[in-house]
PDB file of N, CA and C in Angstrom:
ATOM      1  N   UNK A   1     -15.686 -40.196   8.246  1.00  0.00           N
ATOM      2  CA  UNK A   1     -14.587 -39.932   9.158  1.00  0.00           C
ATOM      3  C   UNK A   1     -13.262 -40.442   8.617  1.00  0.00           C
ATOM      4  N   UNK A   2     -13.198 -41.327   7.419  1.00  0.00           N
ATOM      5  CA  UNK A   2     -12.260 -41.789   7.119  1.00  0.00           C
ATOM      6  C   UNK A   2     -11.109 -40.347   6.402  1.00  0.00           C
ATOM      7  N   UNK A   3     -12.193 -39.601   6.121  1.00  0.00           N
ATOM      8  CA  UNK A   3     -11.260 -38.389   5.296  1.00  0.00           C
ATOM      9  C   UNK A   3     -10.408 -37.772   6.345  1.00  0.00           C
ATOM     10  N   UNK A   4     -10.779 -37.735   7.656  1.00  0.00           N
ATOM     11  CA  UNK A   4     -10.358 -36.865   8.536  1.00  0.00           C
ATOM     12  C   UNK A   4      -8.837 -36.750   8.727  1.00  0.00           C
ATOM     13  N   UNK A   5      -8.073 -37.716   8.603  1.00  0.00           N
ATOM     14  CA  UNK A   5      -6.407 -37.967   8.454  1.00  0.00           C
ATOM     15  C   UNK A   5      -6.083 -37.190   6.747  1.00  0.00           C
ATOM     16  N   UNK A   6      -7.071 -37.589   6.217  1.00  0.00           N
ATOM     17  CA  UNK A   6      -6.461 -36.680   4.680  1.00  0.00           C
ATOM     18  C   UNK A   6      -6.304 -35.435   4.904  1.00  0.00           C
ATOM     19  N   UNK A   7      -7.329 -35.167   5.615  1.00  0.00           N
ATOM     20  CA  UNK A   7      -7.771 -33.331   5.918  1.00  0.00           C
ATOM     21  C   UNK A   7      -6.226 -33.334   6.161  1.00  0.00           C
ATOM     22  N   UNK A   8      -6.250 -33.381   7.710  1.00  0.00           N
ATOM     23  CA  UNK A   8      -5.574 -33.280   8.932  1.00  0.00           C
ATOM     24  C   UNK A   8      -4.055 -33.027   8.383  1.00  0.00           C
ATOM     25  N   UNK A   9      -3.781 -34.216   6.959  1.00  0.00           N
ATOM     26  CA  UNK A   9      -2.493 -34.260   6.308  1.00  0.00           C
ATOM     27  C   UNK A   9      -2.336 -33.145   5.444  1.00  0.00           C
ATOM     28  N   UNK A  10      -2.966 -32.515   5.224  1.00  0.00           N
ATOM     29  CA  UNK A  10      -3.043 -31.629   4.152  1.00  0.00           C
ATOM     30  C   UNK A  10      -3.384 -30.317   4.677  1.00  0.00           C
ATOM     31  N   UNK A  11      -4.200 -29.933   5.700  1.00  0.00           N
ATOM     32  CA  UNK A  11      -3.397 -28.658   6.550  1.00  0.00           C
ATOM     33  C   UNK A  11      -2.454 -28.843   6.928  1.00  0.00           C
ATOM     34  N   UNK A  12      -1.959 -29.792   7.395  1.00  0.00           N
ATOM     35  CA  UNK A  12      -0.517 -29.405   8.385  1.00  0.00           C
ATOM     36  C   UNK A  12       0.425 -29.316   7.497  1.00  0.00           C
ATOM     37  N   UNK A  13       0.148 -29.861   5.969  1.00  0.00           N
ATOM     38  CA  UNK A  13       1.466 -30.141   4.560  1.00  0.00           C
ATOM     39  C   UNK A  13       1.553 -28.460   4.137  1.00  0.00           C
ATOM     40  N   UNK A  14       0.129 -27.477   4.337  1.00  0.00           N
ATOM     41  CA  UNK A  14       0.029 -26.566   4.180  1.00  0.00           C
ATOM     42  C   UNK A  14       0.505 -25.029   5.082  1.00  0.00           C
ATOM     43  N   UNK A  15       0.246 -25.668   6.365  1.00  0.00           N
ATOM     44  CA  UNK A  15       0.898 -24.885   7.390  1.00  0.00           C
ATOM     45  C   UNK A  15       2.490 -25.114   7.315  1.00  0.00           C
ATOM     46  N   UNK A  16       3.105 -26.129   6.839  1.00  0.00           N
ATOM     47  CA  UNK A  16       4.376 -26.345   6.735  1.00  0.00           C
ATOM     48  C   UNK A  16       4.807 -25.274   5.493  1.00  0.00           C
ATOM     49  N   UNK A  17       4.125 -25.133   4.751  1.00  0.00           N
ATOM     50  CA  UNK A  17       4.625 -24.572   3.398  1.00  0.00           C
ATOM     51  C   UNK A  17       4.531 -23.109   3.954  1.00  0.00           C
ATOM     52  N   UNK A  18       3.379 -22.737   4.605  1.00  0.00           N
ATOM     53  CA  UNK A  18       3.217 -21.230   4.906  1.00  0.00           C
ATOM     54  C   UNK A  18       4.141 -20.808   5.922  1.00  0.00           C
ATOM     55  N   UNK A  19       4.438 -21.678   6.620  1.00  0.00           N
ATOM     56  CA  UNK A  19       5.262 -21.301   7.910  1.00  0.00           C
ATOM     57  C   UNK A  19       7.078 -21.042   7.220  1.00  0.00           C
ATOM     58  N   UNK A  20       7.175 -21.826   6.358  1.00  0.00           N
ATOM     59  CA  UNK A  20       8.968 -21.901   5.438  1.00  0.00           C
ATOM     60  C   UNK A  20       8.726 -20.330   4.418  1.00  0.00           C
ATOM     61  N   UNK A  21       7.710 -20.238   4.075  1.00  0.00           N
ATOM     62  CA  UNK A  21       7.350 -18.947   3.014  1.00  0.00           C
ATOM     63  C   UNK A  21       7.303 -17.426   3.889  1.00  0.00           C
ATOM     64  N   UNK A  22       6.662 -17.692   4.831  1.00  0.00           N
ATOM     65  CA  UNK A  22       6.682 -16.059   5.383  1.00  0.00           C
ATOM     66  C   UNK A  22       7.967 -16.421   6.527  1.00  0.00           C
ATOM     67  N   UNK A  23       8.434 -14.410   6.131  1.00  0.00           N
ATOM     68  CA  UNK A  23      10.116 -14.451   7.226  1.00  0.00           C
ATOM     69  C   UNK A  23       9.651 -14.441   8.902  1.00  0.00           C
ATOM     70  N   UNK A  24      10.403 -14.767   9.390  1.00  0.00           N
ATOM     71  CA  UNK A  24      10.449 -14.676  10.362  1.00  0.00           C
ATOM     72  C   UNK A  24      10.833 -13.400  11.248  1.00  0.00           C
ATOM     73  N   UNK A  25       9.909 -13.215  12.504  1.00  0.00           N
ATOM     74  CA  UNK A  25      10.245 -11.623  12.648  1.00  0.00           C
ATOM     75  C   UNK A  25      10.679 -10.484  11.280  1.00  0.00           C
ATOM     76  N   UNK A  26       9.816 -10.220  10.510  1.00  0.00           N
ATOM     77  CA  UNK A  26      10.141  -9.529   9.943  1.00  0.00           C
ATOM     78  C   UNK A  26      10.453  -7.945   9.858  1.00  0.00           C
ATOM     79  N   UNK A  27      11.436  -7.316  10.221  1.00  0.00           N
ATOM     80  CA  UNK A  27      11.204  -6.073  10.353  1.00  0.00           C
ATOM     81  C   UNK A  27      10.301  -4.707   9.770  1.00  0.00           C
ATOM     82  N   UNK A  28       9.597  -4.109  10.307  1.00  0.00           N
ATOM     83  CA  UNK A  28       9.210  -2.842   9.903  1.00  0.00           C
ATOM     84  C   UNK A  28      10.016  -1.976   8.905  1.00  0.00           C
ATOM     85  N   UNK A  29       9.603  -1.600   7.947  1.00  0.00           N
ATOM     86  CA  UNK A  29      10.889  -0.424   7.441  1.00  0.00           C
ATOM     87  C   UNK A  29      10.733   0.603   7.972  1.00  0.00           C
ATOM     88  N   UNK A  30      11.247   1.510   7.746  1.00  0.00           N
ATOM     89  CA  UNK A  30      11.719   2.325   8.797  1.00  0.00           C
ATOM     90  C   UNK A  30      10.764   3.844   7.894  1.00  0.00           C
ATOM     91  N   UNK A  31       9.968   4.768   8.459  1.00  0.00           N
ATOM     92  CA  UNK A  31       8.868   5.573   7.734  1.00  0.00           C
ATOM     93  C   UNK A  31       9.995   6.204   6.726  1.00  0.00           C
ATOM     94  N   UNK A  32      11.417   6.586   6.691  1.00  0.00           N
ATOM     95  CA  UNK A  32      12.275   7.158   5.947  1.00  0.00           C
ATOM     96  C   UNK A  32      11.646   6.231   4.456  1.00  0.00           C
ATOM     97  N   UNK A  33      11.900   5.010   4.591  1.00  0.00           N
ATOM     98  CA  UNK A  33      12.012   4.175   3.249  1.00  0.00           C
ATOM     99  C   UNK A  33      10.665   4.010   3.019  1.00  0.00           C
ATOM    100  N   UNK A  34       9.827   4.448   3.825  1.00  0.00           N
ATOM    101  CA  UNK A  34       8.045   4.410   3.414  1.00  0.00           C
ATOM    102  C   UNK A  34       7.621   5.444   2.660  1.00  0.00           C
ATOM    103  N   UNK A  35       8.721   6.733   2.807  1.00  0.00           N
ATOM    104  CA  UNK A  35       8.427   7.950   2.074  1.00  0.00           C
ATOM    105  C   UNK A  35       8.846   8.003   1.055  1.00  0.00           C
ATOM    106  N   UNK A  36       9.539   6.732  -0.007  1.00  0.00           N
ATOM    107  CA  UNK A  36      10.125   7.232  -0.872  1.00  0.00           C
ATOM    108  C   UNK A  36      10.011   6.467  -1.830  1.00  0.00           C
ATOM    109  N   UNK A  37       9.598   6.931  -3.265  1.00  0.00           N
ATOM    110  CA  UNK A  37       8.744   6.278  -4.020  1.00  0.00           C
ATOM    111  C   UNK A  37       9.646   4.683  -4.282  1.00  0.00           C
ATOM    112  N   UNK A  38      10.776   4.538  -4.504  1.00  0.00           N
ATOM    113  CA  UNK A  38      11.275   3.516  -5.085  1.00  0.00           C
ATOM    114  C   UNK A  38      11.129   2.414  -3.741  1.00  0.00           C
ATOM    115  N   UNK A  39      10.643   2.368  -2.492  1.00  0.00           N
ATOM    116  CA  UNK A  39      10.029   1.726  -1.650  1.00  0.00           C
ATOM    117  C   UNK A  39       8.985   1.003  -2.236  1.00  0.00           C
ATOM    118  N   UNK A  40       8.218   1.557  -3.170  1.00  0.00           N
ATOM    119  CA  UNK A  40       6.504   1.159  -3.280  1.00  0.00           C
ATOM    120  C   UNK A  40       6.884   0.930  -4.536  1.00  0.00           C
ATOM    121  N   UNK A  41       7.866   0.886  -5.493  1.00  0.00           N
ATOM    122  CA  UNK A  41       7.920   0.416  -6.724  1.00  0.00           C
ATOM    123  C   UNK A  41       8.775  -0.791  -6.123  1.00  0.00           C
ATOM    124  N   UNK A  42       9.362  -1.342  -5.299  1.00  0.00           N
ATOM    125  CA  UNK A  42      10.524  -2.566  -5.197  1.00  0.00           C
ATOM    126  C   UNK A  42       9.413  -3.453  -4.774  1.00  0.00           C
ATOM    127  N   UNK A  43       8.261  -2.996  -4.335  1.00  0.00           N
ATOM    128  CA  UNK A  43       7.176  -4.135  -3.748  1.00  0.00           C
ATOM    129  C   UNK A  43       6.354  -4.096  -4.777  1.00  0.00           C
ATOM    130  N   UNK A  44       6.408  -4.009  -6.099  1.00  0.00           N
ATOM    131  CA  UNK A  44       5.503  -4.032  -7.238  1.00  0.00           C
ATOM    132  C   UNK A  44       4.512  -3.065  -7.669  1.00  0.00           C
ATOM    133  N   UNK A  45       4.385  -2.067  -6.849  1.00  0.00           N
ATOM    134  CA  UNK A  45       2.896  -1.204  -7.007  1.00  0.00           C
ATOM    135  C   UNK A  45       3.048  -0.270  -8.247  1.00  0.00           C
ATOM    136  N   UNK A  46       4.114  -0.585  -9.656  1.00  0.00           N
ATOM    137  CA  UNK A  46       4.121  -0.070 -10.578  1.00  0.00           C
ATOM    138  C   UNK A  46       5.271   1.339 -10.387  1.00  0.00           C
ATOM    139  N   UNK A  47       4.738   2.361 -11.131  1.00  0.00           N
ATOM    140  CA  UNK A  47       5.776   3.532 -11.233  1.00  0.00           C
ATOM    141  C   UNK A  47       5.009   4.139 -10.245  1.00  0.00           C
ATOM    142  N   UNK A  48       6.088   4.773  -9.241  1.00  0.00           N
ATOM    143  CA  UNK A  48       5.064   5.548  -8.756  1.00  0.00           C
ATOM    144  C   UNK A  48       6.095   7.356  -8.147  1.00  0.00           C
ATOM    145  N   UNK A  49       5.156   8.171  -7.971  1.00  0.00           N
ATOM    146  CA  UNK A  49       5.447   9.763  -7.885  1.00  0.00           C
ATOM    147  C   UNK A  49       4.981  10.274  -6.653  1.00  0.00           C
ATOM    148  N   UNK A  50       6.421  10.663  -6.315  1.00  0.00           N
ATOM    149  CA  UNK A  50       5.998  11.811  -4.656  1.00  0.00           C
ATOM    150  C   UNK A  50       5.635  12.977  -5.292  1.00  0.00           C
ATOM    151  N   UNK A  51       4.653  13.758  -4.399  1.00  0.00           N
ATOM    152  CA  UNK A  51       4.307  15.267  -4.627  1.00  0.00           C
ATOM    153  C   UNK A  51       4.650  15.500  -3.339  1.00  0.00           C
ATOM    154  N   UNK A  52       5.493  16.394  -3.284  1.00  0.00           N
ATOM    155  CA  UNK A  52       5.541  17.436  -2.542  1.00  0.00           C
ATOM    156  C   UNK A  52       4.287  18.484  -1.660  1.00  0.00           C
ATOM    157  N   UNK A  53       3.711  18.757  -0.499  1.00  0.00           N
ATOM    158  CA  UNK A  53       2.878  20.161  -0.486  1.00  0.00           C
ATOM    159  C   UNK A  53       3.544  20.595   0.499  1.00  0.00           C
ATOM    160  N   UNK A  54       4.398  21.942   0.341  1.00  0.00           N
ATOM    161  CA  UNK A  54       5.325  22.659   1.351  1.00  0.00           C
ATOM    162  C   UNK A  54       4.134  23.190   2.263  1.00  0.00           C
ATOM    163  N   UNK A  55       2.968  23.865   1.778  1.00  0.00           N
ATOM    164  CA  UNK A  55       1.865  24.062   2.617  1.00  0.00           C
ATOM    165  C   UNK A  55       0.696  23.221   3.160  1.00  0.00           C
ATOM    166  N   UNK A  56       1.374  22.091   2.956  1.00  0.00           N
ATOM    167  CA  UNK A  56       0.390  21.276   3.440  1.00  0.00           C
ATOM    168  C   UNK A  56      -0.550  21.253   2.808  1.00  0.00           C
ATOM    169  N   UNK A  57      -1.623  20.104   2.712  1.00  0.00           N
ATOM    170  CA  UNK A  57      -3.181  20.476   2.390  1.00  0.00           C
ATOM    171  C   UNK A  57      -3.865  19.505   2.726  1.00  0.00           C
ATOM    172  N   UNK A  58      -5.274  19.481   3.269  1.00  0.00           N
ATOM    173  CA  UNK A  58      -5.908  18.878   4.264  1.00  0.00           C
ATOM    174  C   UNK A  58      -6.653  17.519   3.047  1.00  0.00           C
ATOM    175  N   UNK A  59      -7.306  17.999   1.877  1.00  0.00           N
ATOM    176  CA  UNK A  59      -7.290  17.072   0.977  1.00  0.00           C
ATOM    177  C   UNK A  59      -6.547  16.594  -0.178  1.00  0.00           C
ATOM    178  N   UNK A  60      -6.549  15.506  -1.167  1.00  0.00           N
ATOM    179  CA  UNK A  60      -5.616  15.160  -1.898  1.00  0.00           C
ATOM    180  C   UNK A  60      -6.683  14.719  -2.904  1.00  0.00           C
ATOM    181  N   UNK A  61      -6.724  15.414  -4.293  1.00  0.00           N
ATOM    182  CA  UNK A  61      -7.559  14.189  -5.120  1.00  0.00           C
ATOM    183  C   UNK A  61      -6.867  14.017  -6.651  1.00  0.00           C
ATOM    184  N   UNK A  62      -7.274  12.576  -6.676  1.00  0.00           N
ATOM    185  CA  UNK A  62      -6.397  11.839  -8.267  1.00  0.00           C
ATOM    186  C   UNK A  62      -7.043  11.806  -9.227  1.00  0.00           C
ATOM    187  N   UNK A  63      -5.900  12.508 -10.581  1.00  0.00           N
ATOM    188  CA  UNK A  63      -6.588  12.452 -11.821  1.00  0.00           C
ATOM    189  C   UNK A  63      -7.294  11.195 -11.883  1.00  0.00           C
ATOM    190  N   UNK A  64      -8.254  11.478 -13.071  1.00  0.00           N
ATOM    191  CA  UNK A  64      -8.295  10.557 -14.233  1.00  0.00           C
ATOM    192  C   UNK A  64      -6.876  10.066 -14.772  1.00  0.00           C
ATOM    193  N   UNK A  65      -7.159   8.739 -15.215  1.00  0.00           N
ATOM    194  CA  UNK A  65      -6.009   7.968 -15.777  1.00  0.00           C
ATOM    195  C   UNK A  65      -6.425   7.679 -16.850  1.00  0.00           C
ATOM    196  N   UNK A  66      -5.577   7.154 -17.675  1.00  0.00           N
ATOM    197  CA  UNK A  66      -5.447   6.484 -18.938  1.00  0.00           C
ATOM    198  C   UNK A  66      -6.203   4.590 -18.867  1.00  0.00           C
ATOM    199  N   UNK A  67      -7.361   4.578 -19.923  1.00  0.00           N
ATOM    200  CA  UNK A  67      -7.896   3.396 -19.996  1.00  0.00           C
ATOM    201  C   UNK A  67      -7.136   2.252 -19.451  1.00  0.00           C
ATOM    202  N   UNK A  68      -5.954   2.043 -20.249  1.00  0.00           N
ATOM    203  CA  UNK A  68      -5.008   1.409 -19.333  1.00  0.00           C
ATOM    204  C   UNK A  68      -4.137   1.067 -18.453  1.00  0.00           C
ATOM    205  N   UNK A  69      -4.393   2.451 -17.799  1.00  0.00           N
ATOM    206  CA  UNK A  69      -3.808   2.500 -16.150  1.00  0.00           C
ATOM    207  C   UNK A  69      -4.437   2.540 -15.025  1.00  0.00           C
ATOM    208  N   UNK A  70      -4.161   2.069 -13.659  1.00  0.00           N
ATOM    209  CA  UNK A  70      -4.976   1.980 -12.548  1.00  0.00           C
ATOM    210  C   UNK A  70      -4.161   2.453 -11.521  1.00  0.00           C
ATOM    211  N   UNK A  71      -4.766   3.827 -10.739  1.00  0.00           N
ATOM    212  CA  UNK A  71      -3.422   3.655  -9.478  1.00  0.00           C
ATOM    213  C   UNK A  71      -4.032   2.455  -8.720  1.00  0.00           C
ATOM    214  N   UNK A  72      -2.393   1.505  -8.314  1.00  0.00           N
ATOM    215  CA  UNK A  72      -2.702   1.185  -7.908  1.00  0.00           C
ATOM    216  C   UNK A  72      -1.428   0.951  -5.804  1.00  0.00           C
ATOM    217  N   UNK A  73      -1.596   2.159  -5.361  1.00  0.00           N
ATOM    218  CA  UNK A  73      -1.248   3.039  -4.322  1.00  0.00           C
ATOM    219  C   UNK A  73      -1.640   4.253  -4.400  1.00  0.00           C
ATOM    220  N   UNK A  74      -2.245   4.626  -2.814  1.00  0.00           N
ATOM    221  CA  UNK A  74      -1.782   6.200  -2.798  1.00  0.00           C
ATOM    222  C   UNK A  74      -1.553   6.116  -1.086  1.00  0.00           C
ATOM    223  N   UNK A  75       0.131   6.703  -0.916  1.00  0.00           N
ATOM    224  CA  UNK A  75       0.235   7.000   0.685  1.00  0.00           C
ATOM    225  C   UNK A  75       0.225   8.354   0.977  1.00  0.00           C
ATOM    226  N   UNK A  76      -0.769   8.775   1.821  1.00  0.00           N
ATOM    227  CA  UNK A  76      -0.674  10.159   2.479  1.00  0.00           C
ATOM    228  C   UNK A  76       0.277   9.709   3.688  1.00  0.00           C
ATOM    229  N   UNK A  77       0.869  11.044   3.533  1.00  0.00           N
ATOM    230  CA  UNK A  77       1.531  11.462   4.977  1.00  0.00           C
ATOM    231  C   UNK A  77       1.333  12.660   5.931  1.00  0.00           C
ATOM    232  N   UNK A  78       0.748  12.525   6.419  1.00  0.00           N
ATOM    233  CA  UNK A  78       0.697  13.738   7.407  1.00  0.00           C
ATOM    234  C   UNK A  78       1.429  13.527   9.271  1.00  0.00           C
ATOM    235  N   UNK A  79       2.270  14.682   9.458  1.00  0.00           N
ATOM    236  CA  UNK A  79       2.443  14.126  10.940  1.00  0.00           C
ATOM    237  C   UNK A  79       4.247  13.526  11.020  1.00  0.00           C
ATOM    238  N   UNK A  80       4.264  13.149  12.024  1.00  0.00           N
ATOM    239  CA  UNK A  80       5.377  11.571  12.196  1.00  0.00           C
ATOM    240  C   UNK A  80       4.945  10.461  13.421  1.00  0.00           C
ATOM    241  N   UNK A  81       5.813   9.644  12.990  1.00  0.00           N
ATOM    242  CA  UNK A  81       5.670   8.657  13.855  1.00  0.00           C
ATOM    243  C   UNK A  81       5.034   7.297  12.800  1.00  0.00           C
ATOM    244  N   UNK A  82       4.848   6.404  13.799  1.00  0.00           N
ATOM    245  CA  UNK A  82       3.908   5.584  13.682  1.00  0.00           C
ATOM    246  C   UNK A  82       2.587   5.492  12.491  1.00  0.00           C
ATOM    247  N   UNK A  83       1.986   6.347  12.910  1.00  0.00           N
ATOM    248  CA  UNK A  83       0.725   6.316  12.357  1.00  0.00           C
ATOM    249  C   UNK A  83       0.655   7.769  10.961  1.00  0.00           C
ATOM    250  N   UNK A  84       2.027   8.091  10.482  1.00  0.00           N
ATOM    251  CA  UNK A  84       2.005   9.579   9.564  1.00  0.00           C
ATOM    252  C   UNK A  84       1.783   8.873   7.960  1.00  0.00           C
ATOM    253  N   UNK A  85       1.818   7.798   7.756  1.00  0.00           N
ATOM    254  CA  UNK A  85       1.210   7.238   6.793  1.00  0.00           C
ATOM    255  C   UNK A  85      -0.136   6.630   6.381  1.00  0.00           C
ATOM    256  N   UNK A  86      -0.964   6.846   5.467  1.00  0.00           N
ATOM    257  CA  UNK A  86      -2.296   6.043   5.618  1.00  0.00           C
ATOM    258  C   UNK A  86      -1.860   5.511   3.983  1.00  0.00           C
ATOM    259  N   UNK A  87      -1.564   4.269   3.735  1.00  0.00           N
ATOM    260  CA  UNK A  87      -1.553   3.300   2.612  1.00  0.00           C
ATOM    261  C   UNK A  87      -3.145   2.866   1.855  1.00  0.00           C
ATOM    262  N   UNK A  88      -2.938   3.548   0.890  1.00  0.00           N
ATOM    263  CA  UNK A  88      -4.414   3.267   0.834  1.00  0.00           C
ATOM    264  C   UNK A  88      -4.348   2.590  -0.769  1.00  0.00           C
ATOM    265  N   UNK A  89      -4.629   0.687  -0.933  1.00  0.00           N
ATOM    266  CA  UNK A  89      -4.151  -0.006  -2.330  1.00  0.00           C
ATOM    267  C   UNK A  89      -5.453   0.325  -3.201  1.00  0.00           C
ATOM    268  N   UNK A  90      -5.393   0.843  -4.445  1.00  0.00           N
ATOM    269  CA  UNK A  90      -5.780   0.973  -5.032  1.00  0.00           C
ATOM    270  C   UNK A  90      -7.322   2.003  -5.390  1.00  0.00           C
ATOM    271  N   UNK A  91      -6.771   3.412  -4.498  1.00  0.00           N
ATOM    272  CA  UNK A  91      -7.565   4.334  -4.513  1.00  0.00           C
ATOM    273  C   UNK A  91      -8.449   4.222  -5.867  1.00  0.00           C
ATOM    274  N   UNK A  92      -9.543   5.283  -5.530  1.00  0.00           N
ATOM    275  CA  UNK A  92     -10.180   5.529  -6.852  1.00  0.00           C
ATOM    276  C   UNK A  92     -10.201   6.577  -7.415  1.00  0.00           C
ATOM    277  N   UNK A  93     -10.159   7.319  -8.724  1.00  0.00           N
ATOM    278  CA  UNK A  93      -9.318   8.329  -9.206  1.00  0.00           C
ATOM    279  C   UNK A  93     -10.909   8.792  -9.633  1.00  0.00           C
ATOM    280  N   UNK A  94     -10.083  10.071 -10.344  1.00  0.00           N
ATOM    281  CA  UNK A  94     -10.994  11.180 -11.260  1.00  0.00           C
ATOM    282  C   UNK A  94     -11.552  11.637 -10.634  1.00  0.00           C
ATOM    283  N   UNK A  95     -11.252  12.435  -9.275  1.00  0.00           N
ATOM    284  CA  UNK A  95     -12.148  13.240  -8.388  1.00  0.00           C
ATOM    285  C   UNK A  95     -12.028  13.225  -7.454  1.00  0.00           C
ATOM    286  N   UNK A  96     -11.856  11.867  -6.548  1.00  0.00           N
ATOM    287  CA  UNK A  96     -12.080  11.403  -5.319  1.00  0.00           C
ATOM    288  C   UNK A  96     -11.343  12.013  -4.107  1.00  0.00           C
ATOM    289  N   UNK A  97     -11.790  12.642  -3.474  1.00  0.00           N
ATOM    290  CA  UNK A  97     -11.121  13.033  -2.146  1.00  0.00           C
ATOM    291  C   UNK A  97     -10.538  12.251  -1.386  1.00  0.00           C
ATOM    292  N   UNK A  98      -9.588  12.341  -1.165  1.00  0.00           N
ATOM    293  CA  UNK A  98      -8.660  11.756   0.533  1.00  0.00           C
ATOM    294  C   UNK A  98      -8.059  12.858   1.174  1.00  0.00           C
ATOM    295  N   UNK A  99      -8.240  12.548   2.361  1.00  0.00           N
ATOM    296  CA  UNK A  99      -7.983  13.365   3.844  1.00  0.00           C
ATOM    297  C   UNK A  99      -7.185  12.659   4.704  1.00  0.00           C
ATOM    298  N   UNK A 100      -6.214  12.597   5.380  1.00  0.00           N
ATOM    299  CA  UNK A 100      -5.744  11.683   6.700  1.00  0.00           C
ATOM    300  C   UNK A 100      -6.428  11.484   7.218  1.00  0.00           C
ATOM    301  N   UNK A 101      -6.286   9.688   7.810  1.00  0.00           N
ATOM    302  CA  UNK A 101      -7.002   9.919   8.742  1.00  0.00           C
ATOM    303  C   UNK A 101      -6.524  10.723  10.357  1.00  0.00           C
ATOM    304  N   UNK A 102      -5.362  10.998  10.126  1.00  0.00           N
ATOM    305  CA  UNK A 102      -5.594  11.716  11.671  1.00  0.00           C
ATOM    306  C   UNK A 102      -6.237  13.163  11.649  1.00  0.00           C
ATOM    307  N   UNK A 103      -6.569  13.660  10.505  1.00  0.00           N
ATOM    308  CA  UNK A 103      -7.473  14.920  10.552  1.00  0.00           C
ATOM    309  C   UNK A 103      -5.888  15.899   9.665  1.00  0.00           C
ATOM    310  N   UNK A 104      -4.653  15.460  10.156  1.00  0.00           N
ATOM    311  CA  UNK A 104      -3.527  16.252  10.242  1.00  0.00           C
ATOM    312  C   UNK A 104      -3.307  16.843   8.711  1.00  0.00           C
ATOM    313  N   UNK A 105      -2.445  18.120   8.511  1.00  0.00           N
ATOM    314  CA  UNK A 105      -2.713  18.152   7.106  1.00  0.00           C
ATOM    315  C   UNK A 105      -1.755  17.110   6.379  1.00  0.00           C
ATOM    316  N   UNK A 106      -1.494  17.014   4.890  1.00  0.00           N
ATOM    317  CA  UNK A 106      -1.007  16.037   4.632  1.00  0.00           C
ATOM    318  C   UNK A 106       0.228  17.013   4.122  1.00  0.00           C
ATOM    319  N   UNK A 107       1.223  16.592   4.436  1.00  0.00           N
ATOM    320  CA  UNK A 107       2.795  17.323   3.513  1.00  0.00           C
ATOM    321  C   UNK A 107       2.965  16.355   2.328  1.00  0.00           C
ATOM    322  N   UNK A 108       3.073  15.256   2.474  1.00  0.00           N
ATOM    323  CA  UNK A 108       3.331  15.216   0.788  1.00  0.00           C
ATOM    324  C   UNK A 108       2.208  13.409   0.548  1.00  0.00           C
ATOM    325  N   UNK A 109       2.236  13.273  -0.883  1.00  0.00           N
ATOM    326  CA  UNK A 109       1.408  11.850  -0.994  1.00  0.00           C
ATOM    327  C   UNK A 109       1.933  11.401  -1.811  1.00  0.00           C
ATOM    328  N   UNK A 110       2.253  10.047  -2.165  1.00  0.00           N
ATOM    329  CA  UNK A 110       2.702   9.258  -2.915  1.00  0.00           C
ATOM    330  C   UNK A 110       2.367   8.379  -3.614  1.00  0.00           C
ATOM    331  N   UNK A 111       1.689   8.618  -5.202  1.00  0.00           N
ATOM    332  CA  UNK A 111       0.647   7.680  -5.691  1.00  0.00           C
ATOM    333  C   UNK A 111       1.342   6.910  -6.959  1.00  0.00           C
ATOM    334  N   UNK A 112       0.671   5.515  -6.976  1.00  0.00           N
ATOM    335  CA  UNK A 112       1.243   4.589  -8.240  1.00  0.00           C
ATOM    336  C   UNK A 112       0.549   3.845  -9.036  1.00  0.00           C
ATOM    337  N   UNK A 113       0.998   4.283 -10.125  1.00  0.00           N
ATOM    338  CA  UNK A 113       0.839   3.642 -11.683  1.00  0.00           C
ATOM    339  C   UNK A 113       0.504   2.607 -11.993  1.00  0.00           C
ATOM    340  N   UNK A 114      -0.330   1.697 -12.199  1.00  0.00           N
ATOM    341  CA  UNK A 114       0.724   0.069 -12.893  1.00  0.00           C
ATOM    342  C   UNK A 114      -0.857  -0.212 -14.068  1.00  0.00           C
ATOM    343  N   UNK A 115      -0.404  -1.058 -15.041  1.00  0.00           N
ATOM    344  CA  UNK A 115      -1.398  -1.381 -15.707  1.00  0.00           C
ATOM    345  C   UNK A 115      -2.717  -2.231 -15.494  1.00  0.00           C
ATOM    346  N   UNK A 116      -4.181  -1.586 -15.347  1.00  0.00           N
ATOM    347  CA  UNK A 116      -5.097  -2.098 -15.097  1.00  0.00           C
ATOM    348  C   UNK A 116      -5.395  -2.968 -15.141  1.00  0.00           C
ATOM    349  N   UNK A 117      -6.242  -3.770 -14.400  1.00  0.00           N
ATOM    350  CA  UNK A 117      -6.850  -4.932 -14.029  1.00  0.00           C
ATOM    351  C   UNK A 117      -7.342  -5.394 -14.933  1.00  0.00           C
ATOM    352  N   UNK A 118      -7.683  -6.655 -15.355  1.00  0.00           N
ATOM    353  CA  UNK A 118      -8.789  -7.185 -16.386  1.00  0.00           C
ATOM    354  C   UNK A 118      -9.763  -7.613 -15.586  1.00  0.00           C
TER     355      UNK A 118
END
């Protein structure tokens, strides 16, 4: 029981650090700046490319990449509002299907680059 004040000192030294590190009320961005690739490159997710589908299309699937690349984003959009984005970190490529989840078709998706994992 003697540790119990060490603990005790050392979450709360830790909750102090986490509480000064994350913002306060932080705002939402706004789906405009969610749609647009240099959004998802300013938060690190590498290079990344809007496609366009003027006709919509209900699935989306990602090349194969290069040994040393990984997407690592892909946002569908289908819809507005709230919920017209599905963020999905570090899809898996060379085939793989994605669909919205609201069923809706998707107008455009936005997938990113960055160099693979070790």
């Amino acid at each position: 029981m003697k540790h119990l004040p060490a603990i005790a000192a050392a979450a709360l030294a830790a909750a102090t650090v986490l509480g000064v590190a994350a913002p306060a009320n932080a705002a939402q961005p706004s789906a405009a700046a969610m749609n647009s690739e240099a959004y998802w490159e300013s938060l690190g997710y590498g290079e990344c490319t809007k496609y366009e589908l003027p006709d919509g299309a209900d699935i989306v699937w990602l090349p194969a990449t290069a040994p040393s690349q990984q997407f690592s984003l892909l946002v569908l959009k289908a819809g507005s509002g709230a919920m017209a984005n599905d963020v999905i970190p570090y899809p898996y490529d060379d085939g793989y299907a994605y669909l919205h989840s609201s069923g809706k078709d998707i107008s455009h998706y936005i997938s990113c680059l960055a160099p693979r994992l070790s």
